[in-house]
C-alpha atoms as a PDB file:
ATOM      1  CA  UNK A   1     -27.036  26.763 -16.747  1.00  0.00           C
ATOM      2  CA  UNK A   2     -27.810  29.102 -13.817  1.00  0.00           C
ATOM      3  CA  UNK A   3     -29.039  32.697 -13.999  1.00  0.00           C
ATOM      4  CA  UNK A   4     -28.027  35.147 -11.132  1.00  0.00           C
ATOM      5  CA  UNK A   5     -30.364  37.814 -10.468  1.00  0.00           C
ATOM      6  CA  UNK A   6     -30.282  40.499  -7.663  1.00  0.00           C
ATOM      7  CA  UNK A   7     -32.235  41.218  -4.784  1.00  0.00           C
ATOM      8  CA  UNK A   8     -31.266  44.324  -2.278  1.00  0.00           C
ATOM      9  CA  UNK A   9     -27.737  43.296  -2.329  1.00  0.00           C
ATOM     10  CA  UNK A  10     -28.585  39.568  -1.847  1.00  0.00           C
ATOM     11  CA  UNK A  11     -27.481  37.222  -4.685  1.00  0.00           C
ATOM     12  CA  UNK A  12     -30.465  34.933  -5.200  1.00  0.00           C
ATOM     13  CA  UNK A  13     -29.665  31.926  -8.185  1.00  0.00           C
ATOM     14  CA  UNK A  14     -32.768  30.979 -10.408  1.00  0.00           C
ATOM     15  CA  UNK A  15     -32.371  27.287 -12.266  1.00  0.00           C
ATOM     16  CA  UNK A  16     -33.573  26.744 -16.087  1.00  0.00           C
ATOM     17  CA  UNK A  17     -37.430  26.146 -14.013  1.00  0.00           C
ATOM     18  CA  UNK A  18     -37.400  29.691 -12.895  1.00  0.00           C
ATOM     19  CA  UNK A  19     -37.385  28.152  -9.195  1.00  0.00           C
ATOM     20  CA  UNK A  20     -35.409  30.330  -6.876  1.00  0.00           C
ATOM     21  CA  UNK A  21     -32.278  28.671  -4.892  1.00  0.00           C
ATOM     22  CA  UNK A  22     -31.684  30.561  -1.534  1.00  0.00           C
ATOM     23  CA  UNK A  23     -28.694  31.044  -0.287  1.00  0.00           C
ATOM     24  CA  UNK A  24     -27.451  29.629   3.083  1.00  0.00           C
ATOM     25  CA  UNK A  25     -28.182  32.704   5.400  1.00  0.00           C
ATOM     26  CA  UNK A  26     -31.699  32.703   3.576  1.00  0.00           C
ATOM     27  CA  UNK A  27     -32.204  29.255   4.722  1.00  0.00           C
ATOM     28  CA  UNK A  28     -31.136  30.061   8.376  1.00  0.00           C
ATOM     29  CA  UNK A  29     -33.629  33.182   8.831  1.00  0.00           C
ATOM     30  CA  UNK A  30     -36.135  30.668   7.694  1.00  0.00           C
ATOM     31  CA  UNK A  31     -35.565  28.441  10.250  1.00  0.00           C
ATOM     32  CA  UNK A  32     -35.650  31.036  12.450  1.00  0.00           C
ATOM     33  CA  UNK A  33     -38.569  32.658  11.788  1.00  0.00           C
ATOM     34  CA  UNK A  34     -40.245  28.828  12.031  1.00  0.00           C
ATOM     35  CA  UNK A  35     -38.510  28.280  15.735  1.00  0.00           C
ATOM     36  CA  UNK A  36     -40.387  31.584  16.443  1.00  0.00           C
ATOM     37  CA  UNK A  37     -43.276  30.809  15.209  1.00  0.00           C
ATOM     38  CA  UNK A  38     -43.813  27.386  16.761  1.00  0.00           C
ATOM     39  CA  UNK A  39     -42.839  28.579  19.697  1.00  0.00           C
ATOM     40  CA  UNK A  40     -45.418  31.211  20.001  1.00  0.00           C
ATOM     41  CA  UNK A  41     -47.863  28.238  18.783  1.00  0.00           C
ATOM     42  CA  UNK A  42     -47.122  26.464  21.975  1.00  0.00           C
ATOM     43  CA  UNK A  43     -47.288  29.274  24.326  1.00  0.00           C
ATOM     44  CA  UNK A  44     -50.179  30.481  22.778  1.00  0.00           C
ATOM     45  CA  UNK A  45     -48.664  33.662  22.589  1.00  0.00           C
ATOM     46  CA  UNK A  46     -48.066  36.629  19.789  1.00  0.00           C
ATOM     47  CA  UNK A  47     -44.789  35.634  17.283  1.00  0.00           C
ATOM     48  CA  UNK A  48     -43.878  38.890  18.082  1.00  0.00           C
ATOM     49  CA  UNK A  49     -43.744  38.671  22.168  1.00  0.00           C
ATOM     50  CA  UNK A  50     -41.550  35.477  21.357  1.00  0.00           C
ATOM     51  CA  UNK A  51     -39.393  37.567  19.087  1.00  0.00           C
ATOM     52  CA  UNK A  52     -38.732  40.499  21.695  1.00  0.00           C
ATOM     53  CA  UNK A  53     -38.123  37.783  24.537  1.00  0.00           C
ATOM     54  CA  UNK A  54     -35.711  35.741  22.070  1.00  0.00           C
ATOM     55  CA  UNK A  55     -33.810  39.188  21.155  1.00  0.00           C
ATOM     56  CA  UNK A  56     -33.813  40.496  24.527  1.00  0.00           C
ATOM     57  CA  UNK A  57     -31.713  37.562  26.083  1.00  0.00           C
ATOM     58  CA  UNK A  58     -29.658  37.109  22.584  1.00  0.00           C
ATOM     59  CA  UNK A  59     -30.860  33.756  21.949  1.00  0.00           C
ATOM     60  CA  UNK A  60     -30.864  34.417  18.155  1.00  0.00           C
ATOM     61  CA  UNK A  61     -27.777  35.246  17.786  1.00  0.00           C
ATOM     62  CA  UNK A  62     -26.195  33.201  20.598  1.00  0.00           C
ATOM     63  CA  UNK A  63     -27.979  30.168  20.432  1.00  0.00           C
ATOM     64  CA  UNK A  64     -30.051  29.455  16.796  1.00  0.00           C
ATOM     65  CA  UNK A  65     -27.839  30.879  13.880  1.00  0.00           C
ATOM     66  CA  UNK A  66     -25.162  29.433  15.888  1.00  0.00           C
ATOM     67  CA  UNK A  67     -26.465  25.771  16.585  1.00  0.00           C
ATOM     68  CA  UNK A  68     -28.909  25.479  13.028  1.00  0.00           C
ATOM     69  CA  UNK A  69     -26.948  22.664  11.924  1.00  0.00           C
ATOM     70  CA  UNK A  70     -27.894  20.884  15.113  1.00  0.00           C
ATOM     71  CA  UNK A  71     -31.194  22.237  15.711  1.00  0.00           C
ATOM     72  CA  UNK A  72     -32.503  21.766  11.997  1.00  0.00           C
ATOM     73  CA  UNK A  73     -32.037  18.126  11.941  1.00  0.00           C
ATOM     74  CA  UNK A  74     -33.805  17.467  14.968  1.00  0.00           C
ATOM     75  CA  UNK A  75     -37.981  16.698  15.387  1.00  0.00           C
ATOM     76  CA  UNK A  76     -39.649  20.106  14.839  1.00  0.00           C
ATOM     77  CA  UNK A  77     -41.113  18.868  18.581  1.00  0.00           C
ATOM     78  CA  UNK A  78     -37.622  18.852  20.080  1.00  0.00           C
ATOM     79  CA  UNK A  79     -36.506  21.789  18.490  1.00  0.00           C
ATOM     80  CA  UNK A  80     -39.460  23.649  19.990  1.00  0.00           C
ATOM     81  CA  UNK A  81     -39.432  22.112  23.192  1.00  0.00           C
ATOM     82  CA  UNK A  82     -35.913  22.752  23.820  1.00  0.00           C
ATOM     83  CA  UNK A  83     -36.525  26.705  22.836  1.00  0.00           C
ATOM     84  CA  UNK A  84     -39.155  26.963  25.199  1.00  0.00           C
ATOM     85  CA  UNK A  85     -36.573  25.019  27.761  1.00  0.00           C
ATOM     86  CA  UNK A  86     -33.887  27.455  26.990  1.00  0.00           C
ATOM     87  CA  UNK A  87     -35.620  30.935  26.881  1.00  0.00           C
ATOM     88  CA  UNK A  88     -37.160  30.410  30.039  1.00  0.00           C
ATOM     89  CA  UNK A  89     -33.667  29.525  32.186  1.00  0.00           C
ATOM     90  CA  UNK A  90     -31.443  32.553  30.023  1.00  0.00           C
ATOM     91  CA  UNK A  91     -34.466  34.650  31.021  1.00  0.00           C
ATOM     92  CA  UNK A  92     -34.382  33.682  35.014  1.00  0.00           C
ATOM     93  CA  UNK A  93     -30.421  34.537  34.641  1.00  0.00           C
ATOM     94  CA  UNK A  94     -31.141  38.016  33.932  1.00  0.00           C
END
């Protein structure tokens, strides 16, 4: 049996262990925040700066949310890699 609780207009579903299921956009903005993350790891850089320089050439929206079920089962080392890869060439071809 499943309970269904609400959180600012987000459905989240707690099992009979109180453990909370996220939903499938809550799984994505997790990944996302972790691309971010380990990519300002490897640059050595503020989360944030990666954030702004991600947003300002639409790579979240153009290129994560819409390639997660590629990007999330690759190596976390790939994944990162190829982020670094990409923002650098969309940001030479602004």
């Amino acid at each position: 049996m499943l309970f269904i609780t609400i959180f600012a207009k987000e459905t989240a579903l707690l099992d009979m262990e109180n453990k909370i299921l996220l939903s499938k956009d809550e799984i994505i903005m997790g990944f996302v925040a972790s691309c971010i993350e380990d990519v300002a790891d490897t640059l050595g850089v503020d989360y944030f700066e990666v954030y702004r320089r991600m947003d300002a050439v639409k790579m979240i929206d153009e290129y994560i949310i819409p390639n997660y079920e590629v990007l999330h089962s690759e190596s976390r080392r790939n994944v990162t890699e190829g982020l670094i890869d990409t923002l650098k060439r969309w940001e030479e071809s602004i």
